[in-house]
N, C-alpha and C. Protein backbone atom coordinates (compact mmCIF):
# COMPACT_ATOMS: atom_id res chain seq x y z
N UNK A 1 31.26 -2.31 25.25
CA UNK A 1 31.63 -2.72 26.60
C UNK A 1 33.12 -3.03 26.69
N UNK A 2 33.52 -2.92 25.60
CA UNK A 2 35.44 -2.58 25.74
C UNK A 2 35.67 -2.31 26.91
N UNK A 3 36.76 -2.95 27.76
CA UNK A 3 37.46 -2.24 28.86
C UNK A 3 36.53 -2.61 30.01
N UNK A 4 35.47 -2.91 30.10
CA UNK A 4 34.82 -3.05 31.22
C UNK A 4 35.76 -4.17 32.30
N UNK A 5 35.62 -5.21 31.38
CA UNK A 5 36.11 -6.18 32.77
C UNK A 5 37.11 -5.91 33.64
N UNK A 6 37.99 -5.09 32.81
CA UNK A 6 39.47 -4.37 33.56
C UNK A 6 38.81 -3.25 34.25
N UNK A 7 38.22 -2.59 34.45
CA UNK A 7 37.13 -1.58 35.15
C UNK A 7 36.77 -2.53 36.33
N UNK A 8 35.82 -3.14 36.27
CA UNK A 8 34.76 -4.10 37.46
C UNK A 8 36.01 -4.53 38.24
N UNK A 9 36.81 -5.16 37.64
CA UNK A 9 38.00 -5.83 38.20
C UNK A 9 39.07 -4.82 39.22
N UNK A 10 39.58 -4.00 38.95
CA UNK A 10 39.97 -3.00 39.28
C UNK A 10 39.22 -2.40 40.25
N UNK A 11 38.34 -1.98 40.01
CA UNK A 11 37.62 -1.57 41.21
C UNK A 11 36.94 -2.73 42.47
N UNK A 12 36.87 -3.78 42.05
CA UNK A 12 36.52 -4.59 42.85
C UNK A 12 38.14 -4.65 43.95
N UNK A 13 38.55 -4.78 43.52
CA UNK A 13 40.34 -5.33 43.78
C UNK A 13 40.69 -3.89 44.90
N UNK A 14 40.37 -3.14 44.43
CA UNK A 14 40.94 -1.19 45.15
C UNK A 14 39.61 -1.48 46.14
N UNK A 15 38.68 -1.84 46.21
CA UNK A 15 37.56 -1.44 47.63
C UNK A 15 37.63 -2.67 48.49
N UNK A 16 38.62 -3.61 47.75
CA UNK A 16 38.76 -5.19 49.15
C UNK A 16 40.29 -4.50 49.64
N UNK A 17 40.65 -3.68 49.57
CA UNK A 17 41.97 -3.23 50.13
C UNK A 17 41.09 -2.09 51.86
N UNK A 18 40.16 -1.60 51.12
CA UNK A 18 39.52 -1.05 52.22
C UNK A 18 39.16 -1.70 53.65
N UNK A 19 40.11 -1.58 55.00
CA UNK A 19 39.80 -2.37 56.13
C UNK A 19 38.31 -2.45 56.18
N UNK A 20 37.51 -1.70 56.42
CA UNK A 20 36.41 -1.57 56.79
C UNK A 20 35.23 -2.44 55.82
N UNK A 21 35.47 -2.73 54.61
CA UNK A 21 35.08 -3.29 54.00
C UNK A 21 35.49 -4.62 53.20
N UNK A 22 36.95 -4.64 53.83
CA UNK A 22 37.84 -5.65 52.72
C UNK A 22 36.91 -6.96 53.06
N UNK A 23 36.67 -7.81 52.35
CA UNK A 23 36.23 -9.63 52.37
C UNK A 23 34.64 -9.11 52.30
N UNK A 24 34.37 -8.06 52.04
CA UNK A 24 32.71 -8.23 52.09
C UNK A 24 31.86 -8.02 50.83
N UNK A 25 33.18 -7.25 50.00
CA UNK A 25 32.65 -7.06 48.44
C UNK A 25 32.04 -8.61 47.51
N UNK A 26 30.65 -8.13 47.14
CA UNK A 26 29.95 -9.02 46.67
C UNK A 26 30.07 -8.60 45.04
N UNK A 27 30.13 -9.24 44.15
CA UNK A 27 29.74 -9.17 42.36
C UNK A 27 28.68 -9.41 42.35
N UNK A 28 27.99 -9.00 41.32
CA UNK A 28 26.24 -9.45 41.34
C UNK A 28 26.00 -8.95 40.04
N UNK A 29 25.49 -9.44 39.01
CA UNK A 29 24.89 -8.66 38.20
C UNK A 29 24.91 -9.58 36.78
N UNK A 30 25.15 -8.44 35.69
CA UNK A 30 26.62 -9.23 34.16
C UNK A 30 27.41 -9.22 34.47
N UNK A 31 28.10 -8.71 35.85
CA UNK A 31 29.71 -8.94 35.28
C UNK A 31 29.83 -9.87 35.98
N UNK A 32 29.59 -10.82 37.03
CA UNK A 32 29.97 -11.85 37.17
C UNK A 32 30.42 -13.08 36.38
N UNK A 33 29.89 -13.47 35.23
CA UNK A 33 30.26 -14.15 34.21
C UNK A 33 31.74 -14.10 33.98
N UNK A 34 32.01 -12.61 33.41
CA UNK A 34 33.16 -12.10 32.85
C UNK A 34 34.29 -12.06 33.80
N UNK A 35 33.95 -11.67 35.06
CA UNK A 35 34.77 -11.63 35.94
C UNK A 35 35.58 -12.89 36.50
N UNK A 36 34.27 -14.46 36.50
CA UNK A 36 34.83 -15.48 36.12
C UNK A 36 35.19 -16.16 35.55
N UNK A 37 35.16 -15.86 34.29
CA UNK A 37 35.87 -16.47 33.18
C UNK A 37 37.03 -15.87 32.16
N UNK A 38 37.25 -14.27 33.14
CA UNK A 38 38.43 -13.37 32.90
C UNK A 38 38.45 -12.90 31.84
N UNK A 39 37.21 -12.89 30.81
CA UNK A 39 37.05 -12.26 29.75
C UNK A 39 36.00 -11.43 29.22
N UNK A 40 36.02 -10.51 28.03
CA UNK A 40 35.21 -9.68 27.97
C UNK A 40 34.49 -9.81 27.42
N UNK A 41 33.25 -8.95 27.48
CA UNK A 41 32.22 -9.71 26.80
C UNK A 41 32.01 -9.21 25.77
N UNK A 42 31.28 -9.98 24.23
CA UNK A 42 31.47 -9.64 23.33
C UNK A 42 29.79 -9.22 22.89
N UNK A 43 29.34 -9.25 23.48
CA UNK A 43 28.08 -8.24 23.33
C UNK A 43 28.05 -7.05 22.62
N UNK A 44 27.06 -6.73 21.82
CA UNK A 44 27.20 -5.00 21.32
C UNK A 44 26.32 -4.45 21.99
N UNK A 45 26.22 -3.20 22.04
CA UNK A 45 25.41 -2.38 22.69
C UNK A 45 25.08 -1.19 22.26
């Protein structure tokens, strides 16, 4: 899962730029954790 959080993040960040959608993007899932605590997760997979 290398690289993910910079992924989720990134893309979260590029679709709140979207008028039509900006302020409505929700996180939901695993990556919320990571996303709030700005780090990656060290899980294997």
């Amino acid at each position: 899962m290398t690289g993910s959080y910079q992924k989720v993040k990134s893309i979260i960040l590029r679709l709140n730029q979207v008028d039509s959608i900006k302020n409505k993007i929700v996180a939901a899932g695993g990556a919320e954790p990571y996303l709030i605590s700005k780090k990656e997760s060290v899980r294997g997979w």
